[in-house]
PDB file of N, CA and C in Angstrom:
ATOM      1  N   UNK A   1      91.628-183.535  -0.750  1.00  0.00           N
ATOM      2  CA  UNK A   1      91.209-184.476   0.254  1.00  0.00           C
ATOM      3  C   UNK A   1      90.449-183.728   1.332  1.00  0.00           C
ATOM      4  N   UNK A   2      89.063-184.141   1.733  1.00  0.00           N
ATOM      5  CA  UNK A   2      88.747-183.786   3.098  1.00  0.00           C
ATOM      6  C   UNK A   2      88.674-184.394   4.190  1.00  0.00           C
ATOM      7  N   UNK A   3      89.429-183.879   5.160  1.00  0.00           N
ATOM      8  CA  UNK A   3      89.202-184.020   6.379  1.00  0.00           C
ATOM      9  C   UNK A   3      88.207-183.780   7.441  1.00  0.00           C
ATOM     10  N   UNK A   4      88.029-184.702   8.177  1.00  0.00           N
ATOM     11  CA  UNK A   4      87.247-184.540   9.766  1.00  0.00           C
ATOM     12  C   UNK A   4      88.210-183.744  10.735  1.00  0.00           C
ATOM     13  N   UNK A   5      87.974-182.989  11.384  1.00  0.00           N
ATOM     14  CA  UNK A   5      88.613-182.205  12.533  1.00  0.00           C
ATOM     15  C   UNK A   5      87.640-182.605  13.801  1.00  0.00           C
ATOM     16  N   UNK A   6      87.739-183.305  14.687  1.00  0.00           N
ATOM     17  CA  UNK A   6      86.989-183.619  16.344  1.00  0.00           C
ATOM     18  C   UNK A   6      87.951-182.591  17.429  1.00  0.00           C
ATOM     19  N   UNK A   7      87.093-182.341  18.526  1.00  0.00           N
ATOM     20  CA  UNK A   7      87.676-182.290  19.617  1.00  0.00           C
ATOM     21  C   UNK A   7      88.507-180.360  19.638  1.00  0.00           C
ATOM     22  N   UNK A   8      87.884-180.132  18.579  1.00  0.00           N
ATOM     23  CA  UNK A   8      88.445-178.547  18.832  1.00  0.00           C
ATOM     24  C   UNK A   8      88.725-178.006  19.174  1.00  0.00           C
ATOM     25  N   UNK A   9      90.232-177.586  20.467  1.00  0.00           N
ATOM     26  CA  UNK A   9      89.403-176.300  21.275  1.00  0.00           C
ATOM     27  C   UNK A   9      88.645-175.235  20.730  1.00  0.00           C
ATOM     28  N   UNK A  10      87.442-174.746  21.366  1.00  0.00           N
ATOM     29  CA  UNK A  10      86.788-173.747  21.424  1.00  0.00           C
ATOM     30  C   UNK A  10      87.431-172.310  20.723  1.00  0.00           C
ATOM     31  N   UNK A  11      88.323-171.830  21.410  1.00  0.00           N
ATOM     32  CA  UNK A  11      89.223-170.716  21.216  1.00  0.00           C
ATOM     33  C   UNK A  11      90.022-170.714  20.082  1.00  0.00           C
ATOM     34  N   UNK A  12      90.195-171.842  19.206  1.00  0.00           N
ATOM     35  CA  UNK A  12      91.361-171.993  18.232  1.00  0.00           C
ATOM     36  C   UNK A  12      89.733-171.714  16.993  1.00  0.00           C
ATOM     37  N   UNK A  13      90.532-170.780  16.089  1.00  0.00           N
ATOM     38  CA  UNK A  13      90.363-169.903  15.025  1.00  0.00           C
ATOM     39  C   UNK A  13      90.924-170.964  14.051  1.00  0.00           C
ATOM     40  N   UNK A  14      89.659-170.590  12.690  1.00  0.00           N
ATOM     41  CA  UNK A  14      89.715-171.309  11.448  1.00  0.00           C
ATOM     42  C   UNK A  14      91.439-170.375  11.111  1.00  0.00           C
ATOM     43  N   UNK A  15      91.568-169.347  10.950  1.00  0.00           N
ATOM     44  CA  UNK A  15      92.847-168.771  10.803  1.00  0.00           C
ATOM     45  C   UNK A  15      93.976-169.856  11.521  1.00  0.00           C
ATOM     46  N   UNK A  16      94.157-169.826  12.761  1.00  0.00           N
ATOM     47  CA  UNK A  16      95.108-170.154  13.469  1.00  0.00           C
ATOM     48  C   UNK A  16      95.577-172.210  12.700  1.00  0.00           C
ATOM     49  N   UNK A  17      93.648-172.322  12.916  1.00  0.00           N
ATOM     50  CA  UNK A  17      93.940-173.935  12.344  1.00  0.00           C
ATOM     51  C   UNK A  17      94.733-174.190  10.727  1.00  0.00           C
ATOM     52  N   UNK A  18      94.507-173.321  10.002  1.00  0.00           N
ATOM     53  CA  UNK A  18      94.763-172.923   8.890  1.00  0.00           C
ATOM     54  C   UNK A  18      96.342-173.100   8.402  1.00  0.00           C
ATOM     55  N   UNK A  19      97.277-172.185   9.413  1.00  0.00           N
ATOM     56  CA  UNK A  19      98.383-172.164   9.772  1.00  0.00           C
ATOM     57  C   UNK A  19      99.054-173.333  10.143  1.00  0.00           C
ATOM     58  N   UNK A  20      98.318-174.167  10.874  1.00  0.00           N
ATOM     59  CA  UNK A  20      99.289-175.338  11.705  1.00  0.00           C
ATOM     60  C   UNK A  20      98.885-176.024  10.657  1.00  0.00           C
ATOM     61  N   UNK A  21      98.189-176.113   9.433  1.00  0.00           N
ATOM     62  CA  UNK A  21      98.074-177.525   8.079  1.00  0.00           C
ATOM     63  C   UNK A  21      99.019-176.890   6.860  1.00  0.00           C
ATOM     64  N   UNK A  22      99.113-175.694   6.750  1.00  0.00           N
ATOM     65  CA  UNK A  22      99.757-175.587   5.816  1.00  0.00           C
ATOM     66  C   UNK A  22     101.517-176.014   5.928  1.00  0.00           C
ATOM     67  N   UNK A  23     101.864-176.265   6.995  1.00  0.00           N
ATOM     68  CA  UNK A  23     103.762-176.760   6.732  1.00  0.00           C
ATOM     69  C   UNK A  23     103.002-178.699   5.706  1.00  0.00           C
ATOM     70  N   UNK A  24     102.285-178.694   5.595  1.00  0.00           N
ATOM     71  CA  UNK A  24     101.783-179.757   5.015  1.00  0.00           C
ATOM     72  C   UNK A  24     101.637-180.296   3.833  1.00  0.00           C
ATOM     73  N   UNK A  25     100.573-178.620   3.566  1.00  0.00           N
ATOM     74  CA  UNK A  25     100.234-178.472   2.026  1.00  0.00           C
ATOM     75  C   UNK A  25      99.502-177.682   1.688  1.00  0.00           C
ATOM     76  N   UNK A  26      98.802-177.379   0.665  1.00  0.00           N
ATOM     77  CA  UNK A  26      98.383-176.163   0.604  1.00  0.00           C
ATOM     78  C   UNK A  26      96.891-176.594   0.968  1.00  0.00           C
ATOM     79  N   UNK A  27      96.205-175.478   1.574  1.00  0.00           N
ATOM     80  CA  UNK A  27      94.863-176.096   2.677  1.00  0.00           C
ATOM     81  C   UNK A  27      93.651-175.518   1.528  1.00  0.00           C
ATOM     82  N   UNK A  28      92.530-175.999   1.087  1.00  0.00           N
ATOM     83  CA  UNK A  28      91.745-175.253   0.431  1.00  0.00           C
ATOM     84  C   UNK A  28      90.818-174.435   1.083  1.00  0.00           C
ATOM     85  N   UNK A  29      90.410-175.115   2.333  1.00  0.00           N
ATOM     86  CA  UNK A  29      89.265-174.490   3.276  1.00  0.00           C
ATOM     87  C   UNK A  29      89.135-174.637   4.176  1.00  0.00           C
ATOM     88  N   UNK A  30      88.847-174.166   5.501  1.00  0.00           N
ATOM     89  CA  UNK A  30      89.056-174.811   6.829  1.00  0.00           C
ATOM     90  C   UNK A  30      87.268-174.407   7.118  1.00  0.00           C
ATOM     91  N   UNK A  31      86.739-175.071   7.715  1.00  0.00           N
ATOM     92  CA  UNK A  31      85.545-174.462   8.013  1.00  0.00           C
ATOM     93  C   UNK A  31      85.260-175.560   9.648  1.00  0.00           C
ATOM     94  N   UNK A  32      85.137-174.821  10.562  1.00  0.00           N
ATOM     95  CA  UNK A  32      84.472-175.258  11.922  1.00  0.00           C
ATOM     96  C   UNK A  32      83.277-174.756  12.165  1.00  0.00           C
ATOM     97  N   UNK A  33      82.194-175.838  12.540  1.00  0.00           N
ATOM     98  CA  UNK A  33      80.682-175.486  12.926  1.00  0.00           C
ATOM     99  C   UNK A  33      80.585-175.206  13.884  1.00  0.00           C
ATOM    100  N   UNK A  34      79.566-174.437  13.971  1.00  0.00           N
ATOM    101  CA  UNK A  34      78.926-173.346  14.800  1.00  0.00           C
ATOM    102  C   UNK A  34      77.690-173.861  15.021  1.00  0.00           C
ATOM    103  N   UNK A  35      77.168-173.600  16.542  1.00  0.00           N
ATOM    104  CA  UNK A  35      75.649-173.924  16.716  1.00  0.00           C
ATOM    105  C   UNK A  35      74.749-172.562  16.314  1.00  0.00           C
ATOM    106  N   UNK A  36      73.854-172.643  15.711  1.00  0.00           N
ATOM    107  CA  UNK A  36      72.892-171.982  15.206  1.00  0.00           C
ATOM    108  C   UNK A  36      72.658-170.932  15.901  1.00  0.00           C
ATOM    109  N   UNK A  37      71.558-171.709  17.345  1.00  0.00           N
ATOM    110  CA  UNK A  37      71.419-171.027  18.043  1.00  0.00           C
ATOM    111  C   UNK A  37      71.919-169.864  18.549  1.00  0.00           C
ATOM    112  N   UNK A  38      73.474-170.773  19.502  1.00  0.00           N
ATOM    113  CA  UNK A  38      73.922-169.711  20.049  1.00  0.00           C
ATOM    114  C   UNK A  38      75.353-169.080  19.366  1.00  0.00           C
ATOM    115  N   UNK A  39      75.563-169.930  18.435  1.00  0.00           N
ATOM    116  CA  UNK A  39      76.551-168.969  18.068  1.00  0.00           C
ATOM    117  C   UNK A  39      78.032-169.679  18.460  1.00  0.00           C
ATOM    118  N   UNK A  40      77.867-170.386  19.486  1.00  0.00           N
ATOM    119  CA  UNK A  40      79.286-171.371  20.436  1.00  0.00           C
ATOM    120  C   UNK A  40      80.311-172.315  18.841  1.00  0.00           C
ATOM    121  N   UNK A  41      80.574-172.270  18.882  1.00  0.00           N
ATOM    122  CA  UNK A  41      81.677-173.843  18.450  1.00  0.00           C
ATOM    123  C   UNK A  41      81.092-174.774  18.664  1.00  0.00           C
ATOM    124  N   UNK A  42      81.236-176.018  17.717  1.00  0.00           N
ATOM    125  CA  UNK A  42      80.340-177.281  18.483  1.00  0.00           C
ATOM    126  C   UNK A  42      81.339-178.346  18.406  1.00  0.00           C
ATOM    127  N   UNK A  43      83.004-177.798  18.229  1.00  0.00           N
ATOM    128  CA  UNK A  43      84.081-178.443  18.521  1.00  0.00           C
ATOM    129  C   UNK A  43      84.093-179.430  17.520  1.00  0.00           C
ATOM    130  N   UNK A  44      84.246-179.615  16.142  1.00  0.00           N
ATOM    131  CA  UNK A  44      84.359-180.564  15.003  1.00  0.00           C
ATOM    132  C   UNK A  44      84.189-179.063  14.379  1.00  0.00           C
ATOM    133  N   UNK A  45      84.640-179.828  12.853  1.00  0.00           N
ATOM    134  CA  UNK A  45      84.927-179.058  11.892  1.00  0.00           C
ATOM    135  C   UNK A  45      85.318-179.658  10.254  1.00  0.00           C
ATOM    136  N   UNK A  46      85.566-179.104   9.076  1.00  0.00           N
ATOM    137  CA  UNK A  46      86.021-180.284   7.696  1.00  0.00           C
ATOM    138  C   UNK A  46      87.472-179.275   7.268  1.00  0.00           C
ATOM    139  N   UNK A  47      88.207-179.697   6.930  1.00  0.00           N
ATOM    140  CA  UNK A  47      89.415-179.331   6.175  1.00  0.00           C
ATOM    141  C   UNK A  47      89.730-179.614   4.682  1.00  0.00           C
ATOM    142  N   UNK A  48      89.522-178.902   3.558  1.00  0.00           N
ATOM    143  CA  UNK A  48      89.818-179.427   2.565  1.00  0.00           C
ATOM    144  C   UNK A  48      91.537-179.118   1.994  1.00  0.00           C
ATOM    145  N   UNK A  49      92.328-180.194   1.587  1.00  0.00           N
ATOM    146  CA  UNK A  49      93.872-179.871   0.867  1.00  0.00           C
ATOM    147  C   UNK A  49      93.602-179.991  -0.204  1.00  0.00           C
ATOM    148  N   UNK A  50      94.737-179.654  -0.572  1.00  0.00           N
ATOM    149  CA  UNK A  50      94.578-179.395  -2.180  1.00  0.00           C
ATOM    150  C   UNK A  50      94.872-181.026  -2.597  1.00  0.00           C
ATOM    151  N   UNK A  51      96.150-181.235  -2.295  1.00  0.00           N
ATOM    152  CA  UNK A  51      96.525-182.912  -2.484  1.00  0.00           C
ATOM    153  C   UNK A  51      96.466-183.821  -1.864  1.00  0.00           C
ATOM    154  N   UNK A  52      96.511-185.411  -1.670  1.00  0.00           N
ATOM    155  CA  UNK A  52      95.824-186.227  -0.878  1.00  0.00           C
ATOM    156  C   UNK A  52      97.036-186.735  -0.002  1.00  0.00           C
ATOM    157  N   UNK A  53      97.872-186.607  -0.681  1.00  0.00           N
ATOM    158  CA  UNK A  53      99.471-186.839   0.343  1.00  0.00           C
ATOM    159  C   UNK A  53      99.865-185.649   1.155  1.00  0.00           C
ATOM    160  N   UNK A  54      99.486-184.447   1.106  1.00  0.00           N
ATOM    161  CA  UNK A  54      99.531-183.904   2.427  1.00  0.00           C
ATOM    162  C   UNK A  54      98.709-184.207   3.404  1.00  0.00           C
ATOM    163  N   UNK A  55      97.521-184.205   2.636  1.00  0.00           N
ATOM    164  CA  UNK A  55      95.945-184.254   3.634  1.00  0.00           C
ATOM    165  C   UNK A  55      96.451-185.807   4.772  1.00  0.00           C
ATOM    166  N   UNK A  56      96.566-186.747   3.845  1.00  0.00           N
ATOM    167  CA  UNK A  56      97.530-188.261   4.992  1.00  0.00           C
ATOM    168  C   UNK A  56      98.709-187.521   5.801  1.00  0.00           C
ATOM    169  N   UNK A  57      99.442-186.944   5.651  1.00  0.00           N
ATOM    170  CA  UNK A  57     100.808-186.544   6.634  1.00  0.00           C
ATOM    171  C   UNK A  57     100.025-185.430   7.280  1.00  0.00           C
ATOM    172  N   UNK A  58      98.922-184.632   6.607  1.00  0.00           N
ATOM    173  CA  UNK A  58      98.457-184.062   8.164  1.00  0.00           C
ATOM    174  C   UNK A  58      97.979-185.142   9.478  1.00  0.00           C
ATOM    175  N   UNK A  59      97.082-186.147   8.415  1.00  0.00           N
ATOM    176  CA  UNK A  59      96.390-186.621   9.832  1.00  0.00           C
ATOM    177  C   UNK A  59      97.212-187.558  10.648  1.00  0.00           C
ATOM    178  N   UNK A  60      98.319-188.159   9.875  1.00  0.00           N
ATOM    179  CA  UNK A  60      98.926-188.651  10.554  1.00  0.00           C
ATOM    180  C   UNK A  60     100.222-187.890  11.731  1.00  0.00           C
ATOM    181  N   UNK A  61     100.575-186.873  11.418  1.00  0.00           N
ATOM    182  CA  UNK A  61     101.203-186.128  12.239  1.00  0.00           C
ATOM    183  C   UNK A  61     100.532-185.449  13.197  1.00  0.00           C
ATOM    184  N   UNK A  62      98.975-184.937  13.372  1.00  0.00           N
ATOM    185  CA  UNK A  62      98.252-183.841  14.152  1.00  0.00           C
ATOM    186  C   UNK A  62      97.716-185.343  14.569  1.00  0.00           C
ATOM    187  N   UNK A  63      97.039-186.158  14.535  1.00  0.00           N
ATOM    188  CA  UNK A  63      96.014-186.781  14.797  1.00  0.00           C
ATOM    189  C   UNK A  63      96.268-187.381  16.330  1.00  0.00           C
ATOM    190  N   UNK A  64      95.828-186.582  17.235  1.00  0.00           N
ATOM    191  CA  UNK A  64      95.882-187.128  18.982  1.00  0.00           C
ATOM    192  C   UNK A  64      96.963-185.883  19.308  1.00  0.00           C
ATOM    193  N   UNK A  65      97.370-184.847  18.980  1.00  0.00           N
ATOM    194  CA  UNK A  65      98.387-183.932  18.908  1.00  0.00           C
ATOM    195  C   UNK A  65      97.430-182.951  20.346  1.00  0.00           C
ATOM    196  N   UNK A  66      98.077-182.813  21.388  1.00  0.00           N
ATOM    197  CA  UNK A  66      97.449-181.622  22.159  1.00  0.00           C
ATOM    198  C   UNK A  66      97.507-180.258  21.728  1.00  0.00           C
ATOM    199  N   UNK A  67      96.635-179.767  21.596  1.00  0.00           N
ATOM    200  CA  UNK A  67      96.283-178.144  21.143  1.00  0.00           C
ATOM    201  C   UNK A  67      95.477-177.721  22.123  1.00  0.00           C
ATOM    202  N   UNK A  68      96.039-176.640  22.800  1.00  0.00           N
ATOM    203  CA  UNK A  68      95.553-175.526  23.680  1.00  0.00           C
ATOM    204  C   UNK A  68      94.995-176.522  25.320  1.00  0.00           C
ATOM    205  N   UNK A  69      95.149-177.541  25.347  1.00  0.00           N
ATOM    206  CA  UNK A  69      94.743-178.306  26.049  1.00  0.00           C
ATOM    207  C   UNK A  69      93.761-179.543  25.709  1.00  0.00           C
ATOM    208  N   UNK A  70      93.804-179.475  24.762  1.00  0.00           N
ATOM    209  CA  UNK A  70      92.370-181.028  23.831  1.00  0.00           C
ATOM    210  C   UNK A  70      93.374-181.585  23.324  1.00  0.00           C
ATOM    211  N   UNK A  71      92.988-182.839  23.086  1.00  0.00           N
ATOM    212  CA  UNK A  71      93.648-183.946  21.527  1.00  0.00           C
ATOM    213  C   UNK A  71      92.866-184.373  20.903  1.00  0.00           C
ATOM    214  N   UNK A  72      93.158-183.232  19.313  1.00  0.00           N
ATOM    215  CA  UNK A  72      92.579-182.876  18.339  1.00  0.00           C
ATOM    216  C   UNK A  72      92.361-184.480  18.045  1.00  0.00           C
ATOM    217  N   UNK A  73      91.172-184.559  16.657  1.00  0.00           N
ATOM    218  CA  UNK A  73      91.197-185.964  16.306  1.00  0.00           C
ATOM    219  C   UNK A  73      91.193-185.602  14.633  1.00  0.00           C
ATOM    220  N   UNK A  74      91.853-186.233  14.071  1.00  0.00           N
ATOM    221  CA  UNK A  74      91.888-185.737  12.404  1.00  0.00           C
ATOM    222  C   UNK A  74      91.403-187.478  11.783  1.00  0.00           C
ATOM    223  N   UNK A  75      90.694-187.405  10.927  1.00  0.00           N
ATOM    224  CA  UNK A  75      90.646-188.623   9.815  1.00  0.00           C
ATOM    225  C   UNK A  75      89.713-188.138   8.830  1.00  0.00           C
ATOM    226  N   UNK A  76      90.357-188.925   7.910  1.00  0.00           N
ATOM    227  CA  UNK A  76      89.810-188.620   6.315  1.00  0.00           C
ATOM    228  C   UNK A  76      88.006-188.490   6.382  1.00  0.00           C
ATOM    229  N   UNK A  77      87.674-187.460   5.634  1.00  0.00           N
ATOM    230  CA  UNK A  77      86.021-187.157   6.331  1.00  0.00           C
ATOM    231  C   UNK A  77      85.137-188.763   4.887  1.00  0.00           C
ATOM    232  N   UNK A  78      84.209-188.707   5.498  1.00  0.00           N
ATOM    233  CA  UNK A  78      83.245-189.822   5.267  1.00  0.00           C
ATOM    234  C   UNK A  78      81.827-189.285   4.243  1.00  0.00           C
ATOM    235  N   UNK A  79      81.483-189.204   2.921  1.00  0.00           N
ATOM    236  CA  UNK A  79      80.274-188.380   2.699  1.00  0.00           C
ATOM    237  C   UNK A  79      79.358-188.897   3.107  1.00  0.00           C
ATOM    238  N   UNK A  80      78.171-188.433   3.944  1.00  0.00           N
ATOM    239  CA  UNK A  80      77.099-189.107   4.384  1.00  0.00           C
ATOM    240  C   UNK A  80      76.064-189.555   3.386  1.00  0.00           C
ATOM    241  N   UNK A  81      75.436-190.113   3.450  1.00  0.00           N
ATOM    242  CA  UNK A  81      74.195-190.650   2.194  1.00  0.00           C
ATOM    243  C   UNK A  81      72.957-189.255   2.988  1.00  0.00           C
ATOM    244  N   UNK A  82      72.486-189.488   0.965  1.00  0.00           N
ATOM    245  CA  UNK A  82      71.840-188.258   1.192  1.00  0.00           C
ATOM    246  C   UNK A  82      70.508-188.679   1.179  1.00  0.00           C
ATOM    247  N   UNK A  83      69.422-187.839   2.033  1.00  0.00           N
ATOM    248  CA  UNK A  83      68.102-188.687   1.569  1.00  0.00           C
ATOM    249  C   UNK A  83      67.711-190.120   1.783  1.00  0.00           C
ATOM    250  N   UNK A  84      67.851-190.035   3.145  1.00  0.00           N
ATOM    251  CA  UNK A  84      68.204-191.608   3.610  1.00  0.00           C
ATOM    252  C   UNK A  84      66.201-191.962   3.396  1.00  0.00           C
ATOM    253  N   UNK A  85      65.205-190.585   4.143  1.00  0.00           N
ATOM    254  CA  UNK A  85      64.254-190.807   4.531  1.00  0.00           C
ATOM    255  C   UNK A  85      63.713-190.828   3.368  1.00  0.00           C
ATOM    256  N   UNK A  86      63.888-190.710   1.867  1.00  0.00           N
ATOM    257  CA  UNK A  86      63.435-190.259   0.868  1.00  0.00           C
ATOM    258  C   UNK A  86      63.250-191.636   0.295  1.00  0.00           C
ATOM    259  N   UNK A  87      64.014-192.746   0.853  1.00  0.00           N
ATOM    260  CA  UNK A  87      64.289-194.108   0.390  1.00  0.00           C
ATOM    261  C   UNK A  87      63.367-194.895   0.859  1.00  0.00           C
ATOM    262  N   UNK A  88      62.546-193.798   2.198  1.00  0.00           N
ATOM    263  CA  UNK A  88      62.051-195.331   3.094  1.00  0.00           C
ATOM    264  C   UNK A  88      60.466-195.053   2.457  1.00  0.00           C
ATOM    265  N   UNK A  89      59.983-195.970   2.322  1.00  0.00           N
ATOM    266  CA  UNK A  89      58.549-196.300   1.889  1.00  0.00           C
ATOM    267  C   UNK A  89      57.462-197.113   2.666  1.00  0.00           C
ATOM    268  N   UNK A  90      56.615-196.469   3.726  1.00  0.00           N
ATOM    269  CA  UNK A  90      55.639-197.252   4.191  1.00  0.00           C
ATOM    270  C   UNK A  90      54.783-198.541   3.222  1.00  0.00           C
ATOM    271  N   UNK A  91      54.797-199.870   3.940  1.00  0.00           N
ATOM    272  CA  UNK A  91      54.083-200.935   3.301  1.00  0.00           C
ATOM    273  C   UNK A  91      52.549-200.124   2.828  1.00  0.00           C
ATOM    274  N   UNK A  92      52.015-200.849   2.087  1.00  0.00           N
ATOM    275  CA  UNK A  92      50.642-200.019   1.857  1.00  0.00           C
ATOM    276  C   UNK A  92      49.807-201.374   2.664  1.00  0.00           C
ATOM    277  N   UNK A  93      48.971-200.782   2.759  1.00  0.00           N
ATOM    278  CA  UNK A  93      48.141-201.102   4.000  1.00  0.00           C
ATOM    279  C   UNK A  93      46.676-201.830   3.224  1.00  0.00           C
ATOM    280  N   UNK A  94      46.445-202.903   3.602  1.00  0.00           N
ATOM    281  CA  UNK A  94      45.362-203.298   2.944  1.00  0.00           C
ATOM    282  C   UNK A  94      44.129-203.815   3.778  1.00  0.00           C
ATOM    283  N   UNK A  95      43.109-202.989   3.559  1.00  0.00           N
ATOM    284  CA  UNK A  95      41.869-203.618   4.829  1.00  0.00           C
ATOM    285  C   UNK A  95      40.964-204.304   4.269  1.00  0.00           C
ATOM    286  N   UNK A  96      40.047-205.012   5.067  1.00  0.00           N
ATOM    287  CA  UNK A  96      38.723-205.391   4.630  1.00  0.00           C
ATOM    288  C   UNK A  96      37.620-204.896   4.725  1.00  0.00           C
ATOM    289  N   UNK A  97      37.005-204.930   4.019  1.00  0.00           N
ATOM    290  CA  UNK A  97      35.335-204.279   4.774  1.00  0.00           C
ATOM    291  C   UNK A  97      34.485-205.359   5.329  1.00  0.00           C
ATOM    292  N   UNK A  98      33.157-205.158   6.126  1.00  0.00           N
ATOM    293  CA  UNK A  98      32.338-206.372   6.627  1.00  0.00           C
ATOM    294  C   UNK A  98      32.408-207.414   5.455  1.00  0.00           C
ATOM    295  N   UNK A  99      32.402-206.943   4.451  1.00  0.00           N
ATOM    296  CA  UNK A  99      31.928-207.952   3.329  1.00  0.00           C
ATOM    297  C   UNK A  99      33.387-208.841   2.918  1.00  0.00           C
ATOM    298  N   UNK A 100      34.483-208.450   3.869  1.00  0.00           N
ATOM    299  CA  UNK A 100      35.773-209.177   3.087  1.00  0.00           C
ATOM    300  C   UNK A 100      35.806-209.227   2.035  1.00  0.00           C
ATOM    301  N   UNK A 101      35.655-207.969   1.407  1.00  0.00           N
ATOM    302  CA  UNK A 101      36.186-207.583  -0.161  1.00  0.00           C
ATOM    303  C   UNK A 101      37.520-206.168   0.501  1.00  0.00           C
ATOM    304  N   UNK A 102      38.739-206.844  -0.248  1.00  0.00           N
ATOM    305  CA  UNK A 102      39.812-206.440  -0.003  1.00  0.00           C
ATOM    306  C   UNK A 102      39.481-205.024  -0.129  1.00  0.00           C
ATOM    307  N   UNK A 103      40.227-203.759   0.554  1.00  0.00           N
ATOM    308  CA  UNK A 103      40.124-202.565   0.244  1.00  0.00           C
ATOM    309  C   UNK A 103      41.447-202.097   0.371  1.00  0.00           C
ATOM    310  N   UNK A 104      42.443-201.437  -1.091  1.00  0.00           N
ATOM    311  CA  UNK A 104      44.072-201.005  -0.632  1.00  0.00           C
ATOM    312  C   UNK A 104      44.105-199.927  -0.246  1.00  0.00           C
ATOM    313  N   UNK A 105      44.789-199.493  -0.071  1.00  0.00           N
ATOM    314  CA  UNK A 105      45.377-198.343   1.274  1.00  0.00           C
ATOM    315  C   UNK A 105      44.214-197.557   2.109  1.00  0.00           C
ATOM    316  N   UNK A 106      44.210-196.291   2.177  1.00  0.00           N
ATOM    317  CA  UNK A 106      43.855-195.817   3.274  1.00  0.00           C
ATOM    318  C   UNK A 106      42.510-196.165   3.315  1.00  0.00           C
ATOM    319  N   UNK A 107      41.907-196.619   4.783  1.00  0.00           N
ATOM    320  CA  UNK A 107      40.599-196.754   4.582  1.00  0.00           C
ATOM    321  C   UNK A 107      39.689-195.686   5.492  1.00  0.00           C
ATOM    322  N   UNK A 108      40.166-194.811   5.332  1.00  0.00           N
ATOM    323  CA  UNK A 108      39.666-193.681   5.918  1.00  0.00           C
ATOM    324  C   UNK A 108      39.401-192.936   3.801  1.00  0.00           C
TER     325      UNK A 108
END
């Protein structure tokens, strides 16, 4: 099962997070994003378990739980659609010339 992780503290380590899921179950991957740029935390993160009945008793036990001073947010992660822009298709464009004889697409 994967999880969404929100609300991160900063300071809390994929290690440390690692630790507080496993009284759960066994964790496959913890991974928290990083900004490119600078390198910071960008406070979210994905969790993968091995089984789907721990991955539920994590989020339901951590989910609003204070850590280090935040309340973490856990729910089952969502796959995004891929290639959303790959779908979209401009109308084709149809002009006339003086003579109003149709001309299709570009009229350049």
């Amino acid at each position: 099962m994967k999880i969404f992780i929100a609300n991160v503290p900063h300071n809390l380590t994929e290690l440390e997070l690692e630790k507080m899921l496993t009284q759960f179950g066994e964790v496959t991957s913890v991974k928290l994003l990083t900004d490119k740029e600078t390198g910071k935390r960008k406070g979210f993160g994905f969790i993968e378990m091995q089984r789907n009945d721990a991955g539920q008793a994590a989020i339901t036990a951590l989910n609003g739980k204070e850590v280090s001073g935040r309340k973490i947010a856990l729910s089952v992660a969502v796959e995004k659609e891929q290639d959303k822009q790959a779908k979209f298709q401009r109308p084709r464009r149809e002009y006339r010339d003086n003579g109003n004889q149709e001309i299709d697409g570009n009229r350049w």
